[in-house]
Protein backbone atom coordinates (compact mmCIF):
# COMPACT_ATOMS: atom_id res chain seq x y z
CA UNK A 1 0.00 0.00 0.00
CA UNK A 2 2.71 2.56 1.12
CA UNK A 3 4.00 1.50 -2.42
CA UNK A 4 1.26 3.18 -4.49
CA UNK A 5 0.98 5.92 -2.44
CA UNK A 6 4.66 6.53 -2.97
CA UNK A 7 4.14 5.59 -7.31
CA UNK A 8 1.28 7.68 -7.18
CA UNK A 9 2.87 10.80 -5.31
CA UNK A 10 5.65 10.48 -7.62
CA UNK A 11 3.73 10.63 -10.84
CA UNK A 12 1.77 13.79 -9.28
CA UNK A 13 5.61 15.38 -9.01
CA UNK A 14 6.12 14.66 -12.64
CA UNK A 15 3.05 15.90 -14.10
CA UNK A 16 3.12 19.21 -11.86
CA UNK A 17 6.93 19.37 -13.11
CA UNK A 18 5.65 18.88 -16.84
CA UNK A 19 2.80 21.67 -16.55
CA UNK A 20 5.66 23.91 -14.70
CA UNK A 21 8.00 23.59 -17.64
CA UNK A 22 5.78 24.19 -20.53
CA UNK A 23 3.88 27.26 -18.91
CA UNK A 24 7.26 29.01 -18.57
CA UNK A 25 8.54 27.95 -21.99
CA UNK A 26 5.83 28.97 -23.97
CA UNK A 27 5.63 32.48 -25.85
CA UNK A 28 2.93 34.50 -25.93
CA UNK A 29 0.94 35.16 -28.99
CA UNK A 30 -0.47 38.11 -30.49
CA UNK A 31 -3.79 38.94 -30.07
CA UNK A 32 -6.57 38.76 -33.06
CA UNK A 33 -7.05 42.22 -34.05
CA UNK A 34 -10.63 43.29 -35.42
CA UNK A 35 -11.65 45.65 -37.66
CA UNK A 36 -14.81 46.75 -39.48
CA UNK A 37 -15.34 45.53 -42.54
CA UNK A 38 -13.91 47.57 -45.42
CA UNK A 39 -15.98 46.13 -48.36
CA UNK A 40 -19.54 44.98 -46.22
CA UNK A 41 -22.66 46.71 -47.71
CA UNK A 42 -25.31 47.49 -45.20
CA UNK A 43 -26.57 45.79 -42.08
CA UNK A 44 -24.94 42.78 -41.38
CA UNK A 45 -27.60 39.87 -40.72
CA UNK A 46 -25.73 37.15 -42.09
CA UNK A 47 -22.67 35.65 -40.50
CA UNK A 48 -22.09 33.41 -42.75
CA UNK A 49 -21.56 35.45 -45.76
CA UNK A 50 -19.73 38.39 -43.04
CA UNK A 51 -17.34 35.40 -42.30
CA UNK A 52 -17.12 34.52 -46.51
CA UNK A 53 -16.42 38.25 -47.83
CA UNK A 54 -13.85 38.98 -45.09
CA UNK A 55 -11.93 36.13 -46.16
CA UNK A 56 -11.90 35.75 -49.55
CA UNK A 57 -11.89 40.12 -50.13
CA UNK A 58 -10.43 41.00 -47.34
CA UNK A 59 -7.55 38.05 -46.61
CA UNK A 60 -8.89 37.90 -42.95
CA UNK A 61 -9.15 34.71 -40.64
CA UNK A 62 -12.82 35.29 -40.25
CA UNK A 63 -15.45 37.14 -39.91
CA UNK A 64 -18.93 38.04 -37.82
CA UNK A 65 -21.56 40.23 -37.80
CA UNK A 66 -22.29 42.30 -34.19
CA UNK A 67 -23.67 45.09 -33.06
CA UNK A 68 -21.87 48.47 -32.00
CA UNK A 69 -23.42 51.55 -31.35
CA UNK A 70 -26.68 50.20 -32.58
CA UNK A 71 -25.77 48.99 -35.79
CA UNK A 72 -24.76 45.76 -36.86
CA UNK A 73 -22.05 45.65 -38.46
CA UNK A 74 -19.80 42.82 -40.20
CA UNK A 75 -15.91 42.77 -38.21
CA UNK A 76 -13.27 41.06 -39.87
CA UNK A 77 -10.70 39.14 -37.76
CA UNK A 78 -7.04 39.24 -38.29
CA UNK A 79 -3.75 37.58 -36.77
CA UNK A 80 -1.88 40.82 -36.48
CA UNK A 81 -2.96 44.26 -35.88
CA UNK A 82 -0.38 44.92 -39.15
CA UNK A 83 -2.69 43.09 -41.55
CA UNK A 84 -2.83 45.01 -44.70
CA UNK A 85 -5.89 47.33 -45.40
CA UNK A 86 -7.52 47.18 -48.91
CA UNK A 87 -7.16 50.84 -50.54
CA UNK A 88 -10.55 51.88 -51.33
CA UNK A 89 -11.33 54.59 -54.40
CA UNK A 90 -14.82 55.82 -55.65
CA UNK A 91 -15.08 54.01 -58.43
CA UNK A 92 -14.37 56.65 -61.65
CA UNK A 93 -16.86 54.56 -63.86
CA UNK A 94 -20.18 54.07 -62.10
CA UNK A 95 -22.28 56.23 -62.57
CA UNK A 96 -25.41 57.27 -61.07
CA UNK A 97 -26.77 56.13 -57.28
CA UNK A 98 -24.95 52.19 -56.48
CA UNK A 99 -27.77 49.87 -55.38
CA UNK A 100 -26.18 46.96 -56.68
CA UNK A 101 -23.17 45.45 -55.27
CA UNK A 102 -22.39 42.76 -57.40
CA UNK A 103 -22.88 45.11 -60.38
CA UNK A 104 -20.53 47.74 -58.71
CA UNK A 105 -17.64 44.15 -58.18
CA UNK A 106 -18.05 43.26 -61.62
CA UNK A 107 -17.57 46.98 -62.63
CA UNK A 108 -14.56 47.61 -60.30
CA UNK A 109 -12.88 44.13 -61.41
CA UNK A 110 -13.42 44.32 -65.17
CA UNK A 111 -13.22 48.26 -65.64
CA UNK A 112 -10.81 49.40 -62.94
CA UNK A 113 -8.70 46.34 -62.30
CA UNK A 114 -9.43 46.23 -58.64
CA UNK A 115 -9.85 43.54 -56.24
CA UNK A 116 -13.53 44.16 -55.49
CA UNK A 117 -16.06 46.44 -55.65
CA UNK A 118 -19.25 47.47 -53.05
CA UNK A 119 -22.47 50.06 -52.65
CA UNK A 120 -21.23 52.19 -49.47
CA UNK A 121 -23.16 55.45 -48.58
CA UNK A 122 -21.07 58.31 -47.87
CA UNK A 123 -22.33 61.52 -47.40
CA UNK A 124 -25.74 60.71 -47.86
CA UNK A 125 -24.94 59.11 -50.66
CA UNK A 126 -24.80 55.54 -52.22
CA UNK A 127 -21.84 55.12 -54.29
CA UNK A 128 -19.86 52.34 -55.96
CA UNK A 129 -16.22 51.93 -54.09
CA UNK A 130 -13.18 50.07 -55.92
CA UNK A 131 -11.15 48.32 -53.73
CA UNK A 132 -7.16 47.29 -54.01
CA UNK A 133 -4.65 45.18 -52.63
CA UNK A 134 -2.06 47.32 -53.45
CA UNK A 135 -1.78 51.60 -52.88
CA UNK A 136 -4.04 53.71 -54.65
């Protein structure tokens, strides 16, 4: 009996050892930084398609629509805080009021050799925004 108490108290030692060891070896990691969507349209009441459009326009690790300051809004979620931001430009060949957003990406891909394209209102405005990976 004294036997297992002493195997027992032994492989308590080593386990507390382990745990000691790795949580003072480890490094910490950067947070995940979010930011608001750069290319969302609108109120964000779908998740899903939040989490889609951050990732494949936006390069992000994923995406989710909540709610600040009443609104809800899609947030993209990225590793670093030093994730590169899309350059967005009025698009220069819409013209007229932007009230559809797949017409505006088409546009802003085939016309303007951007990345993407979305219906934002600025200014009391809706209007078709280009947006690029690289500087404007």
């Amino acid at each position: 009996m004294a036997f297992m108490v002493m195997k027992s108290a032994s492989f308590l030692a080593l386990v507390v050892f382990v745990f000691a060891v790795i949580s003072t070896t480890t490094t910490p990691v950067e947070g995940i930084c979010e930011r608001a969507s750069q290319t969302w349209s609108g109120s964000c009441r779908n998740t899903g398609g939040c989490n889609n459009q951050c990732k494949t326009w936006e390069k992000a690790r994923n995406g989710a629509c909540h709610t600040r300051n009443g609104k809800k809004m899609c947030f993209c979620y990225f590793n670093t805080c030093s994730a590169a931001r899309l350059c967005e430009r009025a698009s220069q060949t819409w013209s007229g009021s932007c009230r559809n957003t797949q017409g505006c990406d088409r546009q802003c891909k085939n016309w303007e050799d951007a990345a993407h394209g979305a219906c934002h209102t600025r200014n009391g405005k809706k209007m078709c925004f280009c947006y690029f990976g690289r500087n404007c």
